[in-house]
Protein backbone atom coordinates (compact mmCIF):
# COMPACT_ATOMS: atom_id res chain seq x y z
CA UNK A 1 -36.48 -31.63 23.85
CA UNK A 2 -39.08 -34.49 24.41
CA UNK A 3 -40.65 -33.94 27.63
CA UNK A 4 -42.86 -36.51 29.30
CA UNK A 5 -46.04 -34.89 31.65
CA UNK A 6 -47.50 -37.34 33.58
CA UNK A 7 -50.83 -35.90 33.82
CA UNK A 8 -54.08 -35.15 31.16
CA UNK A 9 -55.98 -32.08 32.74
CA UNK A 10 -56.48 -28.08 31.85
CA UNK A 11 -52.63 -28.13 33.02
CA UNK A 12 -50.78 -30.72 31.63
CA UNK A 13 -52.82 -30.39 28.32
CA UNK A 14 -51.82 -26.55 28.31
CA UNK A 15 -48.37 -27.48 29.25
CA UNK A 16 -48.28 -29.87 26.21
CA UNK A 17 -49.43 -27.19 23.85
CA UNK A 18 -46.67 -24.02 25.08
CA UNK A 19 -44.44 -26.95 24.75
CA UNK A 20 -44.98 -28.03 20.86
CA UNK A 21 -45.81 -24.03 19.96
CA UNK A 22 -41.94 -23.73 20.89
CA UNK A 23 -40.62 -26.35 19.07
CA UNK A 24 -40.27 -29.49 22.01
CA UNK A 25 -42.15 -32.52 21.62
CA UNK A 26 -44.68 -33.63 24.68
CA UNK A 27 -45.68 -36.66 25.54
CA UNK A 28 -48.69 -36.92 27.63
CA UNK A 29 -49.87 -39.52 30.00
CA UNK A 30 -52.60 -40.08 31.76
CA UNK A 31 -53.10 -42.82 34.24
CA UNK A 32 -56.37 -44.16 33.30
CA UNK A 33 -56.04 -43.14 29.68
CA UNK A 34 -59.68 -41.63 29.57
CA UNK A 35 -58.87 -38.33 28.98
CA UNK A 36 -56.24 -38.73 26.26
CA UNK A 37 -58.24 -41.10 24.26
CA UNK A 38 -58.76 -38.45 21.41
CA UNK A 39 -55.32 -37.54 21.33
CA UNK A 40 -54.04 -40.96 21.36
CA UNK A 41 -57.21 -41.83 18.31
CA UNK A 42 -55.17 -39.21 16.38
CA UNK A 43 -57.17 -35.68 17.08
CA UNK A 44 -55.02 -33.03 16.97
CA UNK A 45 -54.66 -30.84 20.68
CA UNK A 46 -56.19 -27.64 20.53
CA UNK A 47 -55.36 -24.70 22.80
CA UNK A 48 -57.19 -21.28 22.85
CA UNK A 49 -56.65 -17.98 25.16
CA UNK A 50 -53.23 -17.14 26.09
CA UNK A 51 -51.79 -19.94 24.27
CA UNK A 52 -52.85 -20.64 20.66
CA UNK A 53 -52.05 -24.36 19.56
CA UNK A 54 -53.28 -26.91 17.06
CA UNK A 55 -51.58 -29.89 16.03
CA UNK A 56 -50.78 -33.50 17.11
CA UNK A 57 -49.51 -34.22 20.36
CA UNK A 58 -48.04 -37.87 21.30
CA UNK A 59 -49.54 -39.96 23.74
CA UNK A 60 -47.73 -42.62 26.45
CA UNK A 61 -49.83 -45.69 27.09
CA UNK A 62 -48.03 -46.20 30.35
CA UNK A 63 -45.79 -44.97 33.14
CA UNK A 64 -43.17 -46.58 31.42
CA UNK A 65 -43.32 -45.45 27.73
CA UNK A 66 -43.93 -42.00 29.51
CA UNK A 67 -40.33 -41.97 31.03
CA UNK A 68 -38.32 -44.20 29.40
CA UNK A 69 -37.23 -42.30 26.65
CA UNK A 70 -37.90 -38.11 27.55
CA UNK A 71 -35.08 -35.30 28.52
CA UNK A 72 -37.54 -34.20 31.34
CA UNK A 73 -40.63 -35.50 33.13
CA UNK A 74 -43.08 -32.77 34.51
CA UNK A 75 -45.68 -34.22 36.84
CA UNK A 76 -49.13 -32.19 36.23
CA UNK A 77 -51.66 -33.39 37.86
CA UNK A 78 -53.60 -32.62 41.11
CA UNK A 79 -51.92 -33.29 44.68
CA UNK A 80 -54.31 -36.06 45.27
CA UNK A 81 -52.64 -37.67 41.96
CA UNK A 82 -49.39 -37.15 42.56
CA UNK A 83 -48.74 -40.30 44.87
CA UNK A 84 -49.67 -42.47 41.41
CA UNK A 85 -47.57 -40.68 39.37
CA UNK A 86 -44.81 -40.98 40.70
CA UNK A 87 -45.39 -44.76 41.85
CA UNK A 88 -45.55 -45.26 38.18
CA UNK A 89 -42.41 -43.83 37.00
CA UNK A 90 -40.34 -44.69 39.76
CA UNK A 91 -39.27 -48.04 38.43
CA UNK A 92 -37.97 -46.62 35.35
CA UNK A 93 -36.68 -43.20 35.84
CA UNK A 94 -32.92 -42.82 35.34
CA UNK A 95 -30.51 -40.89 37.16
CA UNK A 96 -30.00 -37.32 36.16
CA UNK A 97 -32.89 -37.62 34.78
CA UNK A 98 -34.41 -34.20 35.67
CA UNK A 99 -37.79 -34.47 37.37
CA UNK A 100 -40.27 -31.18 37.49
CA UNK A 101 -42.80 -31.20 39.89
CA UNK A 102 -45.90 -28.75 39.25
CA UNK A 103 -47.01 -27.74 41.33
CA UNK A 104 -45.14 -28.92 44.42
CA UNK A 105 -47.46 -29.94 47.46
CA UNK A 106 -46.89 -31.71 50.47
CA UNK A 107 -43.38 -32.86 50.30
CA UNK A 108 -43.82 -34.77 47.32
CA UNK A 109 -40.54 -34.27 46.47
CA UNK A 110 -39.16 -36.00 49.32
CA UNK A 111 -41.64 -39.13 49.18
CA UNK A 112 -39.84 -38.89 45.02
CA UNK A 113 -36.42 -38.24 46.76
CA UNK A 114 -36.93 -41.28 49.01
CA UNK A 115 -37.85 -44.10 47.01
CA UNK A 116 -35.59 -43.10 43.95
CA UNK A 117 -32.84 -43.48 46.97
CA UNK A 118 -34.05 -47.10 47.85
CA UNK A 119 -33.07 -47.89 44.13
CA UNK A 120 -29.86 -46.16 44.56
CA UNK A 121 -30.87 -43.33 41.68
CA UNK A 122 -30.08 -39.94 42.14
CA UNK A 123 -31.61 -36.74 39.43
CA UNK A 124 -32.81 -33.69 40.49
CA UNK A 125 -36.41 -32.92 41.57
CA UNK A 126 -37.25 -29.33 40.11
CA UNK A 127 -40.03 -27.85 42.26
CA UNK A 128 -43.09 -24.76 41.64
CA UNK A 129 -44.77 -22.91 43.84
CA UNK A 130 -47.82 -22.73 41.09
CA UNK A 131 -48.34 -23.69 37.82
CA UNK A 132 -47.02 -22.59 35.02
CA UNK A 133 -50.95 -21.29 33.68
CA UNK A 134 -54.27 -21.40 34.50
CA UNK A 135 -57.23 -23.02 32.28
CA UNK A 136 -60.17 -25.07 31.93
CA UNK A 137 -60.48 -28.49 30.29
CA UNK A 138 -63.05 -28.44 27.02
CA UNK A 139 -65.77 -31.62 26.68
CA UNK A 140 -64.59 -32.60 23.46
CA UNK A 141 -61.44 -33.93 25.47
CA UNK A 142 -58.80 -32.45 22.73
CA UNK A 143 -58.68 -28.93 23.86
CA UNK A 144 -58.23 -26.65 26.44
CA UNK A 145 -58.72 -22.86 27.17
CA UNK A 146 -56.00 -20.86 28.92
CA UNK A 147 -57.17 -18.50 30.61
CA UNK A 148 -53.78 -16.67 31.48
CA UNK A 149 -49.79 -17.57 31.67
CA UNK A 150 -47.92 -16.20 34.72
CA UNK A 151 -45.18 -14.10 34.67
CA UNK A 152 -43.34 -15.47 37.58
CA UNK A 153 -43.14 -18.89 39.32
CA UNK A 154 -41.18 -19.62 42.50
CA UNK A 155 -39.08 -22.50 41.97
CA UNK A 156 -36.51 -24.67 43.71
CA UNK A 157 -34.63 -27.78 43.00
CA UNK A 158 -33.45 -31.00 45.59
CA UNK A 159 -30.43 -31.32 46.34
CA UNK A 160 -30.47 -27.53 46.41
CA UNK A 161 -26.93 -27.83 44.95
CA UNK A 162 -28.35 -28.03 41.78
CA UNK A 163 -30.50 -25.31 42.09
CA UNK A 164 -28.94 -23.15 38.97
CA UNK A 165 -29.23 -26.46 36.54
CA UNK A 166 -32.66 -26.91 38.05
CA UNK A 167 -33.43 -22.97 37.03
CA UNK A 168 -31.50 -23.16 33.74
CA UNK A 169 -33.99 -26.33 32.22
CA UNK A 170 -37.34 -24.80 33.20
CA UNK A 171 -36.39 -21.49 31.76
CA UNK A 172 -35.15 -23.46 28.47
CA UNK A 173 -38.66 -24.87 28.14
CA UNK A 174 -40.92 -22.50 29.21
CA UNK A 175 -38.93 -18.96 28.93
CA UNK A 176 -37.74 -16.66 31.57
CA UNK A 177 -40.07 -16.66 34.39
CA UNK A 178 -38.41 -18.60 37.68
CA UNK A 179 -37.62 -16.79 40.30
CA UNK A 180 -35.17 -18.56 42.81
CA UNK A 181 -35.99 -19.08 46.19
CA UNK A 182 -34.71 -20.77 49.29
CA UNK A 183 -35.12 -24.31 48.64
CA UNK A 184 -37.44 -26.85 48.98
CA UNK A 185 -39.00 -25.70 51.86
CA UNK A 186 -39.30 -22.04 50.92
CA UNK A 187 -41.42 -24.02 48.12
CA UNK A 188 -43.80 -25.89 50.36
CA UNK A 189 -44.77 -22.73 52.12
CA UNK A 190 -45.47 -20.88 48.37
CA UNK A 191 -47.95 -22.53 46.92
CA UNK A 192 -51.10 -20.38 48.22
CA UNK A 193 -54.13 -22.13 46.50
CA UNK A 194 -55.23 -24.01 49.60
CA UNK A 195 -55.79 -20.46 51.75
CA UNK A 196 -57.27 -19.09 48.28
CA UNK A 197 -59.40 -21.57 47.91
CA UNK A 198 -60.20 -22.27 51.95
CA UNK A 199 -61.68 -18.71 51.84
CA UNK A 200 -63.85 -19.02 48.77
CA UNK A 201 -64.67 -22.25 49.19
CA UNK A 202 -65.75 -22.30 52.77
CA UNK A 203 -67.90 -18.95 51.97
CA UNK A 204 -69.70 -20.18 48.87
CA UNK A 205 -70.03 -23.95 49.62
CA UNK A 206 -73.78 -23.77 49.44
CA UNK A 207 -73.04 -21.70 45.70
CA UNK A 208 -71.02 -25.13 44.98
CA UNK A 209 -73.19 -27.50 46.39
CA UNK A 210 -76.24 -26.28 44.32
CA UNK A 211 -74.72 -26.31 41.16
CA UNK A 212 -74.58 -22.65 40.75
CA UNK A 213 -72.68 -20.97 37.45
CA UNK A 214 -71.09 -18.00 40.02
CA UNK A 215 -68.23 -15.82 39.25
CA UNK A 216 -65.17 -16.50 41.59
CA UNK A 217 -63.67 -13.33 41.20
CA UNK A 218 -67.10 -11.37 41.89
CA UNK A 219 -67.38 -13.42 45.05
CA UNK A 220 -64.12 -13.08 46.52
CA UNK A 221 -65.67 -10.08 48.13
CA UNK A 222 -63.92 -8.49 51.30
CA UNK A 223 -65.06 -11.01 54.04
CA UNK A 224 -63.94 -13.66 51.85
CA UNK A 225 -60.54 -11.47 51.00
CA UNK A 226 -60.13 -10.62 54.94
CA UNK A 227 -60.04 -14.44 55.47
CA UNK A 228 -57.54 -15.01 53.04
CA UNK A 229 -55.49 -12.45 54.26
CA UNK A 230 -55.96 -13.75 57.88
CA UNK A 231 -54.79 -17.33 56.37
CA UNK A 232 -51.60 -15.84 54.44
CA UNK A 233 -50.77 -13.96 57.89
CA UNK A 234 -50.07 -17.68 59.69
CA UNK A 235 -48.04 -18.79 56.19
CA UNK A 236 -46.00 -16.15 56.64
CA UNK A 237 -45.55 -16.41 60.47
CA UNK A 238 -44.29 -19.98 59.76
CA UNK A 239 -41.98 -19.27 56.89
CA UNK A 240 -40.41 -16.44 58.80
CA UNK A 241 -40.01 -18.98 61.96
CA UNK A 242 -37.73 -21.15 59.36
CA UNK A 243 -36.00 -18.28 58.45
CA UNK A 244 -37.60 -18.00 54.87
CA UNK A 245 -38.86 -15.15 52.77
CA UNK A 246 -41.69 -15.90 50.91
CA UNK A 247 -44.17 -13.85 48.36
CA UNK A 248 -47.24 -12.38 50.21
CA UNK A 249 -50.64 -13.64 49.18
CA UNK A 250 -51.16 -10.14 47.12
CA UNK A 251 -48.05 -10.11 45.57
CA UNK A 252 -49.09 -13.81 44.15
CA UNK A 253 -52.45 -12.17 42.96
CA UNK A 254 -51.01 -9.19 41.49
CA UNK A 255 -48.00 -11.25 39.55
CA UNK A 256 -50.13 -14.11 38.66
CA UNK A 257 -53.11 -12.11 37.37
CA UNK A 258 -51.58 -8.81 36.39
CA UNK A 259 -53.36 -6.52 38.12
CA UNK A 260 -52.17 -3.50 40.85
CA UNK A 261 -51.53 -4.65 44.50
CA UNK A 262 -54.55 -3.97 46.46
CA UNK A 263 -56.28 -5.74 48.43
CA UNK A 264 -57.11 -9.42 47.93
CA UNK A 265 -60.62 -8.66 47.78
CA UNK A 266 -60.33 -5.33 45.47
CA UNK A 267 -57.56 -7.44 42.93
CA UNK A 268 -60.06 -10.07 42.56
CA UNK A 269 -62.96 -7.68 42.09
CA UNK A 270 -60.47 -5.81 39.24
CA UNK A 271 -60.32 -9.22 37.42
CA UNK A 272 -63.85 -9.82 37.21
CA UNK A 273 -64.19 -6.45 35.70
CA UNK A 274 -61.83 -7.50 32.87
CA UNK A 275 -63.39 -10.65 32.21
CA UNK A 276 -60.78 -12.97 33.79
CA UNK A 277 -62.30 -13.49 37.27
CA UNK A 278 -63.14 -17.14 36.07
CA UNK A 279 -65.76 -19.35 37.44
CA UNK A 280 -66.36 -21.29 40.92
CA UNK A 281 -66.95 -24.86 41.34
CA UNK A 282 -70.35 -26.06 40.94
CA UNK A 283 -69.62 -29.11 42.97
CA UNK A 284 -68.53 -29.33 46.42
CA UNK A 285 -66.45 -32.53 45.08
CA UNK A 286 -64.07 -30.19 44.22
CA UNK A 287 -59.99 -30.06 43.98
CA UNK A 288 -60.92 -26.96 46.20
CA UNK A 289 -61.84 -29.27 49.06
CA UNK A 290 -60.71 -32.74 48.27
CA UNK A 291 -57.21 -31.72 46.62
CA UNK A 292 -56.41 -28.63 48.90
CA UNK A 293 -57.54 -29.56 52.11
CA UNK A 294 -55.07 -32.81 52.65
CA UNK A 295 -52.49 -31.90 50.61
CA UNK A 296 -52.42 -27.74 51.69
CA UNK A 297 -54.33 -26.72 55.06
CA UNK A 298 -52.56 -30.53 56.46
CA UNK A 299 -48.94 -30.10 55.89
CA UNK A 300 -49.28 -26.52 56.37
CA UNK A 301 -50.27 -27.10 59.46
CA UNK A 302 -48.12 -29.68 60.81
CA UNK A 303 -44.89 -26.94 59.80
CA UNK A 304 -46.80 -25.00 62.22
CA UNK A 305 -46.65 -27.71 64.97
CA UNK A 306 -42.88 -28.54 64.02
CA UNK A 307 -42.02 -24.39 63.87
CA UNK A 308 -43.72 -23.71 67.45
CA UNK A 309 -46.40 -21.27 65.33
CA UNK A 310 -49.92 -23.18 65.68
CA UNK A 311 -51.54 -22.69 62.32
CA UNK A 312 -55.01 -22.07 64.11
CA UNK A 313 -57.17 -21.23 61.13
CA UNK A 314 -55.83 -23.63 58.93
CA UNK A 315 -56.35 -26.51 61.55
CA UNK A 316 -60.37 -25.16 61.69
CA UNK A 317 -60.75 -24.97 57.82
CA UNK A 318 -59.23 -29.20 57.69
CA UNK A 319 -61.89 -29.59 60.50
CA UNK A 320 -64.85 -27.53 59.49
CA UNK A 321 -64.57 -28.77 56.12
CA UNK A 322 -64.43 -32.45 57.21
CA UNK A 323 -67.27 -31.96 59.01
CA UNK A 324 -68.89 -30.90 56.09
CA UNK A 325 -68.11 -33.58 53.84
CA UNK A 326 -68.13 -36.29 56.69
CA UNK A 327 -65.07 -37.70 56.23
CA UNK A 328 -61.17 -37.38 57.53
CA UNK A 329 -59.44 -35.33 54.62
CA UNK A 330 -56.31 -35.23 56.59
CA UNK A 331 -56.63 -39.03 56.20
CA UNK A 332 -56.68 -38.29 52.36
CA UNK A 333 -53.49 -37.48 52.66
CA UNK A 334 -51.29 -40.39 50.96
CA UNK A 335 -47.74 -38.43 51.22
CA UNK A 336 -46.57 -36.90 54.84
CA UNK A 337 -47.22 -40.78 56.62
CA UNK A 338 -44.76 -42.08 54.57
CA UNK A 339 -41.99 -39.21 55.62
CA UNK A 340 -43.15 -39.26 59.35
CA UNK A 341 -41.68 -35.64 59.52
CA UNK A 342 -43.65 -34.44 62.80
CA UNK A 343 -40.57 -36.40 64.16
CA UNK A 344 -37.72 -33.81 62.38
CA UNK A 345 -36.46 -30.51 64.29
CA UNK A 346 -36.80 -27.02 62.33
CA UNK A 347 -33.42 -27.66 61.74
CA UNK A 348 -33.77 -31.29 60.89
CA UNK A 349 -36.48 -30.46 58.45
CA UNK A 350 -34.59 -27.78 56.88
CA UNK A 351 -31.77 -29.66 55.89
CA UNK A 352 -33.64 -32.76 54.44
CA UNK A 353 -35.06 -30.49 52.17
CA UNK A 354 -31.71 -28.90 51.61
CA UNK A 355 -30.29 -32.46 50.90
CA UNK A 356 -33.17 -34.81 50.07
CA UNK A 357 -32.50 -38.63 50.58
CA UNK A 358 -29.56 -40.55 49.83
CA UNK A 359 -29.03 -43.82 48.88
């Protein structure tokens, strides 16, 4: 299949390489062309780690030539991005043309679902929890290092009707690791990298702010762990308020990462014996902050308001942490004004992303 991924970082660019190992063809985008320059100048993509790759990978020049003629279009690209992406293949997306969306984050699959029903188009918007790996971007800007594939993703599809077709494509492309859950919303409440990276981030900001080469998994020690925890606890209050069962922050770690189910602290501290507790930012203008505060600790928070469950530490990690930056990140936040949901019932809510937009 020829797949278009509207995105050029560790993710897309890993994406693109598990993709052409297994025989579809990728075509990667990126919006200011930058970081597919190589690619594009004829360097082959190389992938190392969990996913061995090396060969030519094709390269869009626009949102256009990204769309226009693909099976499937994944979007891949930080939360803060996601806005632009899909501004830019909006006009030429076609209906039942499937849409993936990894990984989901503030209900940008109803700002999708809303616009594409202002043209009168309808295709299915396939949602994850996570992503489908984890990795970093090399300098050279042709290769990438994955650090590990998970074995499970959480995935959902709007309209939910077409949640088995949704399931049925990702597992063609990327094998059989979606799990099924409840819907879009069940979705939006399952991605846990803004309380993961609230806690570490918030207790090593000076690490990040120096510059410092630190090991994340070392320093996810059991304050930092507790706080997690203590963050997943109000997730779970508010998914369980909409009637929705979702995965516990240390059954993501222990899935993700393969390792036992332990605490958060003592799962992280098992990785960084093996090697594969990674490595912090070493800049507080990090995706950590920038990417997870507006698009996380924000929308999680405001299904606290609408569910009657106050979200009180993640409404003190969006204000401590724009106090520390000094600036508004809920502000950042380029998705929810355009949905105005803090208007919708539980009920309401539920069923819009049940449904999604019509024409």
């Amino acid at each position: 299949m020829r797949i278009g991924i509207l995105g050029a970082g560790a993710i897309a660019f890993g994406m693109a390489a598990f993709l052409a190992k297994t025989g579809h063809h990728p075509v990667l985008w990126s919006p200011s062309g930058a970081r597919t320059r190589k690619l594009a100048e004829g360097e082959p993509l190389t992938a190392t780690g969990a996913v061995e790759f090396f060969g030519p990978v094709a390269v869009a020049r626009d949102g256009r030539e990204a769309v226009a003629d693909v099976d499937a279009v994944i979007v891949a690209l930080p939360a803060n991005g996601h806005r632009v992406a899909f501004d830019a293949a909006l006009p030429h997306l076609k209906s039942g043309q499937p849409v993936i969306v990894s990984s989901h984050s503030s209900f940008g699959a109803l700002y999708l679902s809303k616009r594409l029903a202002e043209r009168g188009v309808s295709l299915p918007i396939i949602v994850w929890g996570t992503t489908l790996l984890t990795g970093r971007q090399q300098p050279d800007g042709a290769s990438v290092s994955v650090n590990t594939v998970r074995q499970k993703i959480d995935v959902a599809t709007l309209p939910k009707a077409a949640a088995a077709e949704g399931k049925a494509l990702c597992t063609e492309l990327f094998g059989d690791r979606f799990v099924e859950r409840d819907g879009l919303l069940a979705i939006s409440l399952s991605n846990l990298n803004p309380q993961n990276h609230l806690g570490i981030a918030l207790l090593n900001l000076t690490r990040m702010e120096k510059g410092e080469k630190w090991g994340q998994g070392e320093h996810v020690t059991p304050a930092v762990g507790q706080l997690i925890e203590a963050l997943d606890a109000e997730r779970l209050k508010i998914a369980e308020s909409f009637g929705l069962s979702v995965r516990t922050v240390r059954e993501h770690f222990s899935l993700s990462f393969h390792v036992p189910i332990g605490t958060v602290s003592d799962m992280n501290q098992q990785m960084h014996l093996e090697g594969r507790g990674g490595f912090g930012p070493a800049t507080a203008d990090s995706r950590y902050i920038y990417e997870d505060v507006p698009f996380g600790l924000v929308p999680t928070s405001l299904l606290g308001r609408i569910a009657g469950r106050p979200a009180v530490l993640h409404e003190a990690g969006t204000s401590l942490f724009s106090a520390a930056m000094n600036r508004n990140l809920a502000a950042d936040n380029d998705l929810l004004p355009e949905l105005a949901l803090d208007s919708f019932s539980p009920a309401a809510l539920r069923e819009l992303c049940d449904q999604g937009f019509t024409a």
